[in-house]
Protein backbone atom coordinates (compact mmCIF):
# COMPACT_ATOMS: atom_id res chain seq x y z
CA UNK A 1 22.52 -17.57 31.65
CA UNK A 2 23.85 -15.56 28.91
CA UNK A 3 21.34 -12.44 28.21
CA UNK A 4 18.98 -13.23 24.93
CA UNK A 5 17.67 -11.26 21.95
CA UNK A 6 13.76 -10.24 22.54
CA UNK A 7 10.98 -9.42 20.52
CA UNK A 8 8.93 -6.93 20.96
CA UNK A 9 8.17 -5.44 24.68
CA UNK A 10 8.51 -7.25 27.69
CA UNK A 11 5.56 -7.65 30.06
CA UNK A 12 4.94 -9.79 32.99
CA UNK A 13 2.20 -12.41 33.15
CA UNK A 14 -0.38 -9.88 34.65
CA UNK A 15 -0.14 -7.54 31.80
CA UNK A 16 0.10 -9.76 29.17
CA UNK A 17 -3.16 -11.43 30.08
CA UNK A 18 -4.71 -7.93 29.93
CA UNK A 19 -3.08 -7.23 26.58
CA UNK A 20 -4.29 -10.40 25.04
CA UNK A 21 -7.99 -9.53 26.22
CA UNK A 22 -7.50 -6.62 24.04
CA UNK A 23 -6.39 -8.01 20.51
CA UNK A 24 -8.62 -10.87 20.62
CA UNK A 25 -11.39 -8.68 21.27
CA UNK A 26 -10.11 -6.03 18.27
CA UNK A 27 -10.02 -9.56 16.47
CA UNK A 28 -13.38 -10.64 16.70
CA UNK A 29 -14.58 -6.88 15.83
CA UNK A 30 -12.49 -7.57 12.21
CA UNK A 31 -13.97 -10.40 11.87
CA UNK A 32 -17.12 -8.72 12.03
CA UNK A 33 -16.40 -6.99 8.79
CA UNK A 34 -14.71 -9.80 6.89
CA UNK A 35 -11.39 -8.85 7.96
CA UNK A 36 -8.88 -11.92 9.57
CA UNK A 37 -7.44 -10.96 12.98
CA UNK A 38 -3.74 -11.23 13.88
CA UNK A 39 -1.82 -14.05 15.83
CA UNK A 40 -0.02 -13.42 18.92
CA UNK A 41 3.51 -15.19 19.08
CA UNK A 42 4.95 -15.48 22.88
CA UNK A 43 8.52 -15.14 23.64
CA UNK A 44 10.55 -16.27 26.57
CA UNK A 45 13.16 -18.65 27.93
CA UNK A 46 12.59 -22.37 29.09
CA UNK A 47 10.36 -22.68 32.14
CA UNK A 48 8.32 -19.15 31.99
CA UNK A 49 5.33 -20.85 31.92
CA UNK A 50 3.79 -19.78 28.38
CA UNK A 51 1.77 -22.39 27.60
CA UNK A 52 0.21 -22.51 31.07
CA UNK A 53 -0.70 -19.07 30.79
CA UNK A 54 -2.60 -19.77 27.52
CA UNK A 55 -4.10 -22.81 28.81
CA UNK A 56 -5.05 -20.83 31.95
CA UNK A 57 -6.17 -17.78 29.58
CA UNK A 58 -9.07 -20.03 27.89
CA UNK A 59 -10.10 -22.59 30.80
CA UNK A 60 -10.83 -19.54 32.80
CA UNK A 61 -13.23 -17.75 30.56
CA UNK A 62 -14.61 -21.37 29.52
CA UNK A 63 -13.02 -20.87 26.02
CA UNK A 64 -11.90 -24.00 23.64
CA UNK A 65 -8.46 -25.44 23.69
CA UNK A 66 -6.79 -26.62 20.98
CA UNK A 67 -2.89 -27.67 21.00
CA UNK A 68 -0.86 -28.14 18.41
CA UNK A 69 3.24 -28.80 18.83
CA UNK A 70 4.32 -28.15 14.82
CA UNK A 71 8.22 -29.60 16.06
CA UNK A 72 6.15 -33.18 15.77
CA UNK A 73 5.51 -32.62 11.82
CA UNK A 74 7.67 -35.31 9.83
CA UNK A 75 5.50 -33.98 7.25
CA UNK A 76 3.19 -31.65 5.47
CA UNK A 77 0.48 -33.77 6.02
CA UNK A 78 0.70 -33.28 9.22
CA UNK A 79 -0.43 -29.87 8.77
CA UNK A 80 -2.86 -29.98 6.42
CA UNK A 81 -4.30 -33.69 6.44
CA UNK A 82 -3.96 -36.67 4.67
CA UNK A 83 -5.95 -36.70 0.70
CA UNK A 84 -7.97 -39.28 0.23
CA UNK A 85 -10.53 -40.40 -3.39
CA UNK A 86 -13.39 -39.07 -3.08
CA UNK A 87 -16.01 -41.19 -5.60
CA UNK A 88 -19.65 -40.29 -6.13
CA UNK A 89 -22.09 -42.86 -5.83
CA UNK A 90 -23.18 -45.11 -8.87
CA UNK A 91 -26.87 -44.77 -8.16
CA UNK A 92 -25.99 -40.84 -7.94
CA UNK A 93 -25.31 -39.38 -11.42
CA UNK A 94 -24.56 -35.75 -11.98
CA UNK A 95 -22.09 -35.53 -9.01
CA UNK A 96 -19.12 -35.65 -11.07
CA UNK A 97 -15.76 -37.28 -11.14
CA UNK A 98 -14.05 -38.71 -8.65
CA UNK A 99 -11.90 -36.12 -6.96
CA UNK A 100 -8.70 -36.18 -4.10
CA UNK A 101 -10.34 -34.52 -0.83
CA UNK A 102 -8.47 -33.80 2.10
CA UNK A 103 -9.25 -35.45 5.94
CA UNK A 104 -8.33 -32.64 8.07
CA UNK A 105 -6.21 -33.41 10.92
CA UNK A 106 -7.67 -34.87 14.33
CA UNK A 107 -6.08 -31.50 16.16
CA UNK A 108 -7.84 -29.10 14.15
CA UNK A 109 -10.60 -27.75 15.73
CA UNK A 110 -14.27 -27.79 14.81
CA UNK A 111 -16.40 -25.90 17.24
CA UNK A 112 -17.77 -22.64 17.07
CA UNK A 113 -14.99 -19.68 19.29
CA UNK A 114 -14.58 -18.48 21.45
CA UNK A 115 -11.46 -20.22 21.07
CA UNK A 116 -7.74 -20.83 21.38
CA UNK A 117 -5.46 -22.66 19.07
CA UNK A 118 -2.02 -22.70 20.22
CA UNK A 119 0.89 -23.32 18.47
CA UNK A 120 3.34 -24.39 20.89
CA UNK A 121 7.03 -23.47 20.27
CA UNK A 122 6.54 -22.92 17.13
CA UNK A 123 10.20 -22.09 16.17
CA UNK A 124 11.46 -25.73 16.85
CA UNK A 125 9.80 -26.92 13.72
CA UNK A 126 11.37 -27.46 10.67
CA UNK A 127 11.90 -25.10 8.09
CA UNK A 128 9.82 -26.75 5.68
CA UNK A 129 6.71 -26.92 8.29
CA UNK A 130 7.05 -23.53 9.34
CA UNK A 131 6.50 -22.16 5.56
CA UNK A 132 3.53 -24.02 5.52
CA UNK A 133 2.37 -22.64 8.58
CA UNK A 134 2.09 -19.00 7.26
CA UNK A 135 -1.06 -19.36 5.43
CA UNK A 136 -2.47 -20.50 8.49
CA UNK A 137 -1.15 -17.56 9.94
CA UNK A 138 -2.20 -14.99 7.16
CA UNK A 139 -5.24 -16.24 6.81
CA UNK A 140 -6.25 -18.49 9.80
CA UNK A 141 -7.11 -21.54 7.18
CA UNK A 142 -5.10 -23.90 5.22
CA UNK A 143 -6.24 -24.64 1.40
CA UNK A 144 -7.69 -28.13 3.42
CA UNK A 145 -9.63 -26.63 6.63
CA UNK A 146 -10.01 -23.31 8.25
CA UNK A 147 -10.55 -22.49 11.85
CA UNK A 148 -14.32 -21.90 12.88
CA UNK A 149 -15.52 -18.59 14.16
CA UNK A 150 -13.70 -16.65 16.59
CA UNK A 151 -11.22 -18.50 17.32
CA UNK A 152 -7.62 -17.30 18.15
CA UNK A 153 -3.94 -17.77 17.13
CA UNK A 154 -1.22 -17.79 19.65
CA UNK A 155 2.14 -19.10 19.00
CA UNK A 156 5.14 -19.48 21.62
CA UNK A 157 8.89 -19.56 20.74
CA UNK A 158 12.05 -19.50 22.86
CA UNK A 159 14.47 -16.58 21.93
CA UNK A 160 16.87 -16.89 18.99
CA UNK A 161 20.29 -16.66 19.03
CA UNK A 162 20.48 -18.21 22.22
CA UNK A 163 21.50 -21.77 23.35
CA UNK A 164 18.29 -22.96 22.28
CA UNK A 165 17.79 -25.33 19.26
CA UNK A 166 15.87 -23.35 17.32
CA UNK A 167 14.74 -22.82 13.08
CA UNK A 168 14.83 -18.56 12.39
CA UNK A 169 11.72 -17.35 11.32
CA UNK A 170 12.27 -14.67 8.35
CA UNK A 171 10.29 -11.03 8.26
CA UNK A 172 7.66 -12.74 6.36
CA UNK A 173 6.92 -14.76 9.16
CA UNK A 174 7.26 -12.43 11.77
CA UNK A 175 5.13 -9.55 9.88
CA UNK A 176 2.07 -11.84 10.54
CA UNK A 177 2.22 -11.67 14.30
CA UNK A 178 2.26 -9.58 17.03
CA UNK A 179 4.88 -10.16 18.86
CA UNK A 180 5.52 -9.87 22.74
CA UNK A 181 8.13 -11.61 25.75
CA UNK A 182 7.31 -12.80 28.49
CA UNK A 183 9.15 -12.05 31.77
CA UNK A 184 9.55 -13.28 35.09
CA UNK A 185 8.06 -11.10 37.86
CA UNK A 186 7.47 -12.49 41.07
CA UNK A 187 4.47 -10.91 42.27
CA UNK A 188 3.11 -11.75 39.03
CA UNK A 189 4.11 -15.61 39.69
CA UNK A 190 3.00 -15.15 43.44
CA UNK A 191 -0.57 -13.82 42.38
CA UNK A 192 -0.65 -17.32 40.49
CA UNK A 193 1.30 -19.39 42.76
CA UNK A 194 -1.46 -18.31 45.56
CA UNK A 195 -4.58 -19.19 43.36
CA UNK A 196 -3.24 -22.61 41.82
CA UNK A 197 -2.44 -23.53 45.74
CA UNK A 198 1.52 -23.87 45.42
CA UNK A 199 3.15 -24.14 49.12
CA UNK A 200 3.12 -21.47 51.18
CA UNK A 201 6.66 -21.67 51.71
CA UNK A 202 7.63 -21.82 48.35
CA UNK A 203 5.90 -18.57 47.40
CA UNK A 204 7.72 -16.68 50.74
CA UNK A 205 11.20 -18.03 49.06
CA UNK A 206 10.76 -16.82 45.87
CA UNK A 207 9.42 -13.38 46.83
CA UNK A 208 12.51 -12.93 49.57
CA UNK A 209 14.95 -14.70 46.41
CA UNK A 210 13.64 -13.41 42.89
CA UNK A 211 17.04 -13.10 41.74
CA UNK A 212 17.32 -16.97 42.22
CA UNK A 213 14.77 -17.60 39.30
CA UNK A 214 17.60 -16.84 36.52
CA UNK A 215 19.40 -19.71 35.79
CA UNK A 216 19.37 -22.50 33.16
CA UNK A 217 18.19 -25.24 35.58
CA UNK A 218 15.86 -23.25 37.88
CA UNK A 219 12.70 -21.41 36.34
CA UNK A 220 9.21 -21.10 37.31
CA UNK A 221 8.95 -24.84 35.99
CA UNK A 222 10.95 -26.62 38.23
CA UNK A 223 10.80 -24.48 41.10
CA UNK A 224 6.87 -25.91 41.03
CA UNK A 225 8.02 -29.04 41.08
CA UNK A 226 10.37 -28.72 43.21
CA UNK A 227 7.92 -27.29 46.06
CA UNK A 228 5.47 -30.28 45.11
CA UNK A 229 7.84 -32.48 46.31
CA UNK A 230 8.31 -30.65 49.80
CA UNK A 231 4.85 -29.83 50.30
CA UNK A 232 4.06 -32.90 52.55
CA UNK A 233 6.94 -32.68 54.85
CA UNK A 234 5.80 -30.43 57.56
CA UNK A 235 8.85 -29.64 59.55
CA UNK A 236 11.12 -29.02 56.75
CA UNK A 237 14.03 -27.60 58.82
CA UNK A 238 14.48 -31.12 60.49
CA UNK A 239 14.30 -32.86 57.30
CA UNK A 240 16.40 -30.12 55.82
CA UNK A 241 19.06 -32.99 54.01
CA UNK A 242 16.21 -34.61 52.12
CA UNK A 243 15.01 -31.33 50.85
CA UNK A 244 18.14 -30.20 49.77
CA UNK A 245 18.84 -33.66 47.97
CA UNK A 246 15.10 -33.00 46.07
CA UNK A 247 15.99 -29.03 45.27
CA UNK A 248 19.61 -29.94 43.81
CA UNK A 249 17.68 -32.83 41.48
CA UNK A 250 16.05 -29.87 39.40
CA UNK A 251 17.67 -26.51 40.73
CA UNK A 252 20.34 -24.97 40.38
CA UNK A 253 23.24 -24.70 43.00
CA UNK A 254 22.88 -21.58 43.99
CA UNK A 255 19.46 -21.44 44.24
CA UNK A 256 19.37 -25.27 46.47
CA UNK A 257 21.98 -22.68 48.81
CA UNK A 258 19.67 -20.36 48.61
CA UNK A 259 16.86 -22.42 49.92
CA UNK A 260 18.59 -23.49 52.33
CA UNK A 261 19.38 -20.76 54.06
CA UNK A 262 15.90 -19.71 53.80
CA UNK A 263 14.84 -22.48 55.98
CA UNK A 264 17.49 -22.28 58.49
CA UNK A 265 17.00 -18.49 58.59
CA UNK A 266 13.29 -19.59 59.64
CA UNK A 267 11.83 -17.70 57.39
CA UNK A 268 10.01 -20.66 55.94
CA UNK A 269 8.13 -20.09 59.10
CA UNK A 270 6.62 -16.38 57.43
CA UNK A 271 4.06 -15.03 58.76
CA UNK A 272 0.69 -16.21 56.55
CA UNK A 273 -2.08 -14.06 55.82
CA UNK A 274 -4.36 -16.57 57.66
CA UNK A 275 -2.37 -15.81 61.21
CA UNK A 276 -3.43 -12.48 60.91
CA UNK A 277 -7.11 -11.97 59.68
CA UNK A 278 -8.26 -14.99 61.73
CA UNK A 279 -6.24 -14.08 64.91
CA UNK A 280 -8.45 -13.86 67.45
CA UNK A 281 -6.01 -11.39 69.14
CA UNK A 282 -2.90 -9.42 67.65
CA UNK A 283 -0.55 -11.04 70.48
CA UNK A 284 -1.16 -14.19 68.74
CA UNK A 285 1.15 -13.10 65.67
CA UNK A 286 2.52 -9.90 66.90
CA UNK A 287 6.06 -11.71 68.63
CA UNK A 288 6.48 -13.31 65.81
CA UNK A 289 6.22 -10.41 63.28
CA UNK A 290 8.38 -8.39 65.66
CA UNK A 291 11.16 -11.31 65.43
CA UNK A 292 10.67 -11.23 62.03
CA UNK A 293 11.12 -7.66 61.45
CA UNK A 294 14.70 -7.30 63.15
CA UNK A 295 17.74 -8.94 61.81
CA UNK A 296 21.00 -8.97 63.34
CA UNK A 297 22.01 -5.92 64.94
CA UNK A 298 18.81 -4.57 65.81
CA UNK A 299 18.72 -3.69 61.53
CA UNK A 300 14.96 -3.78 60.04
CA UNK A 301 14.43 -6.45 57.49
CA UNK A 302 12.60 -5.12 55.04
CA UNK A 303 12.63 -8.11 53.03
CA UNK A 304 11.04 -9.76 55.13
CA UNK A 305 8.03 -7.44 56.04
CA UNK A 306 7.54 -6.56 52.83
CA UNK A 307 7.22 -10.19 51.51
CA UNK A 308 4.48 -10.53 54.20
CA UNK A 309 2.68 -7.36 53.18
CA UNK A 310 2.76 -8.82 49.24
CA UNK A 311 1.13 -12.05 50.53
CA UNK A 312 -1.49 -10.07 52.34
CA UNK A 313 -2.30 -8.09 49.24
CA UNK A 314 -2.39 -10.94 47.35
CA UNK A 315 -4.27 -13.12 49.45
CA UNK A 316 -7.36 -10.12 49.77
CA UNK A 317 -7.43 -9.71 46.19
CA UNK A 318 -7.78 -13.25 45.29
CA UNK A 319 -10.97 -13.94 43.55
CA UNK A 320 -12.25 -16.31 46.43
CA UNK A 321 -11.55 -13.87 49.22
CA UNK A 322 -14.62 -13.08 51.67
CA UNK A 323 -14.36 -10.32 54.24
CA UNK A 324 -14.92 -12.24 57.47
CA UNK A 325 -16.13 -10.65 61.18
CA UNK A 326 -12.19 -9.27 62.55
CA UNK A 327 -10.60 -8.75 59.12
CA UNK A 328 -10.91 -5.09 58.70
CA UNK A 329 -9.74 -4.58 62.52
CA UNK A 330 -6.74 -7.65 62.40
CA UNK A 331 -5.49 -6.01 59.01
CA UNK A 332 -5.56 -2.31 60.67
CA UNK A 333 -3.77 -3.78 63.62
CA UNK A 334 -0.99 -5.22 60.97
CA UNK A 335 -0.70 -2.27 58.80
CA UNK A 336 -0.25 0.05 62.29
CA UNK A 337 2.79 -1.50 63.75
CA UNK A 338 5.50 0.84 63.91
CA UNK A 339 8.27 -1.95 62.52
CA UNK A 340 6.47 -1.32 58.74
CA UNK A 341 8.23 1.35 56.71
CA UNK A 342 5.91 4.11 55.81
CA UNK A 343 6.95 3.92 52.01
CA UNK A 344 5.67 -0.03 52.33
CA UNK A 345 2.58 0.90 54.35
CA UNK A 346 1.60 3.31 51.82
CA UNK A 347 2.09 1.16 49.24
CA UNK A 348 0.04 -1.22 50.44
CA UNK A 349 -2.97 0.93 50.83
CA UNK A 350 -2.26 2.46 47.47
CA UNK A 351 -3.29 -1.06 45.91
CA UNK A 352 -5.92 -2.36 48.19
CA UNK A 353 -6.96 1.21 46.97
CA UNK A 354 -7.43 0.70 43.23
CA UNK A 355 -9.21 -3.01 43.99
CA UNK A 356 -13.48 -2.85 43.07
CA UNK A 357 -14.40 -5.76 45.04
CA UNK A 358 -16.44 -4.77 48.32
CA UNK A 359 -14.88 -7.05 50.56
CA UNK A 360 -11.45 -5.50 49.93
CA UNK A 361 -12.60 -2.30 50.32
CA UNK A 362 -14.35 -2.74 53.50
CA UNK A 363 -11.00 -3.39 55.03
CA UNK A 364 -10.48 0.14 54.50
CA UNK A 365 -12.71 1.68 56.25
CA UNK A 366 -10.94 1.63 59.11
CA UNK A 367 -11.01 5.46 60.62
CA UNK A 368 -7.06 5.34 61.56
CA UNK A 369 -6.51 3.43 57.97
CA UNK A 370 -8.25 6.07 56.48
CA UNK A 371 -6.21 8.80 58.41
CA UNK A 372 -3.00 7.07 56.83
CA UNK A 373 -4.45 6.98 53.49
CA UNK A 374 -5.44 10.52 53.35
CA UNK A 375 -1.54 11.58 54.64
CA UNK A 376 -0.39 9.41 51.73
CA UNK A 377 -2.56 11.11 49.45
């Protein structure tokens, strides 16, 4: 794919979430004081997952939703409702003439924030519907309705100037956002991959083959569905024709070639974070990690041992992790085999470091753990 104009800086999925925490919060402190906050517009290619991540942003804080796709407007009234007579009652004098009201539209929210409306690629609308969406932006109302107490505007658009079919916004437009891209990272996607329960062996290919997730036909998007389709065939190796047949129907070639060779590499077979804290013994994974840790030639793959270390810290810091009875000594076990670079082993530690949650930490207090950590420091 052909590189693309951005706007404004690029951040991964992780920070952006932490960024958007941020401005709303600065928003709801100007509306305190009368002041109107300031939308958020998301950039990115097909695929990245934006609206996800704003859908995810509000349904995990128990915020309101509200979706909007402005490329559906034939017309204005889409936007800001149909008008309809208002006439006062004969038996109620004094109310006036008969006047043209406006029925706002059924999208438009009406509950009290904390709240999210999202104006999904907003740059594929027509020209005509994206001029009437700037009041909305300036102002978060239209001369029909307004948007109720703290609630939030967040916009996403794919970049111009690309091959994307796309209306320009002008400066005037653009002055009433903040803008920011979104990029692919794939511990970022892992971290997510992990909690929405994506197969295991579809997280282990994209961390060993990030580079893969650059083309026009395979993104974040279809590699999902592409790893839904393979998630109930247990011995994929042996059914390695009818995976490659459901990878090539929404990846691209390289990336099906890719996958392939994953599997027949065996490294579908990674080690899991499971086959270590719950071993009951270390010789239960320990021949496998040490097959796993030497390529051909007697050369150490660190690809491969670091993709298990990422899905270890990933898997400790998820938000449903529990220290169990044998964690703390299993993961020291792990973390002291010699095979493990010390730049990846410090790493590691560095991270599980910086992590609040008690049951992370307590698999750190491991006296030769500690030892390491204190070299490192």
């Amino acid at each position: 794919m052909s590189s693309t104009p951005t706007q404004g800086p690029k951040l991964n999925a992780i920070v952006l979430e932490r960024v958007l925490t941020h401005i709303f919060q600065r928003n709801d402190e100007a509306a305190k004081t009368g002041r109107r906050g300031t939308p958020v517009c998301i950039w990115g290619t097909h695929g990245l997952g934006k609206t996800e991540l704003v859908q995810q942003f509000a349904a995990s804080r128990g915020w309101h939703f509200a979706y909007c796709a402005p490329a559906q407007f034939e017309e204005m009234g889409d936007l800001h409702g149909i008008p309809t007579i208002h006439a006062p009652a004969p038996d109620q004098p004094g109310n006036g003439d008969a006047c043209t009201v406006f029925a706002p539209p059924e999208w438009v929210p009406t509950a009290k924030g904390p709240g999210i409306l999202l104006l999904d690629d907003i740059n594929r609308a027509d020209d005509r519907i994206l001029r009437g969406i700037m009041q909305l932006l300036q102002n978060f109302e239209m001369f029909s309705w307004q948007l109720p107490e703290q609630w939030q505007i967040v916009a996403t658009a794919n970049p111009e100037g690309a091959d994307y079919s796309v209306t320009p916004m002008d400066d005037a437009m653009l002055t009433r956002m903040l803008h920011f891209t979104l990029t692919f990272d794939a511990k970022a996607w892992a971290r997510w991959a992990t909690e929405a329960g994506v197969d295991t062996r579809g997280i282990g290919f994209v961390l060993n083959y990030p580079e893969t997730v650059t083309g026009r036909r395979t993104t974040p998007r279809t590699l999902v569905h592409f790893f839904e389709q393979i998630q109930g065939i247990q011995d994929i190796k042996a059914e390695i024709e009818l995976v490659a047949t459901l990878a090539a129907a929404c990846l691209d070639e390289t990336t099906v070639a890719a996958f392939v060779s994953f599997v027949n590499d065996d490294l579908s077979m990674l080690l899991n974070p499971a086959d270590i804290f719950d071993a009951k013994s270390p010789r239960e994974w320990q021949k496998r990690f040490t097959e796993l840790s030497k390529g051909k030639g007697g050369a150490t793959r660190v690809d491969r041992i670091a993709t298990i270390c990422t899905r270890l810290l990933l898997h400790v810091t998820a938000k449903e992790y529990r220290d169990q009875p044998g964690h703390a000594e299993n993961f020291a076990e792990f973390l002291l085999q010699e095979a493990i670079p010390n730049d990846l082993r410090g790493s590691l530690l560095m991270d599980l470091s910086r992590q609040k949650a008690g049951d992370v930490q307590k698999l750190l207090r491991d006296k030769r753990l500690a030892k390491l950590f204190l070299e490192k420091l």
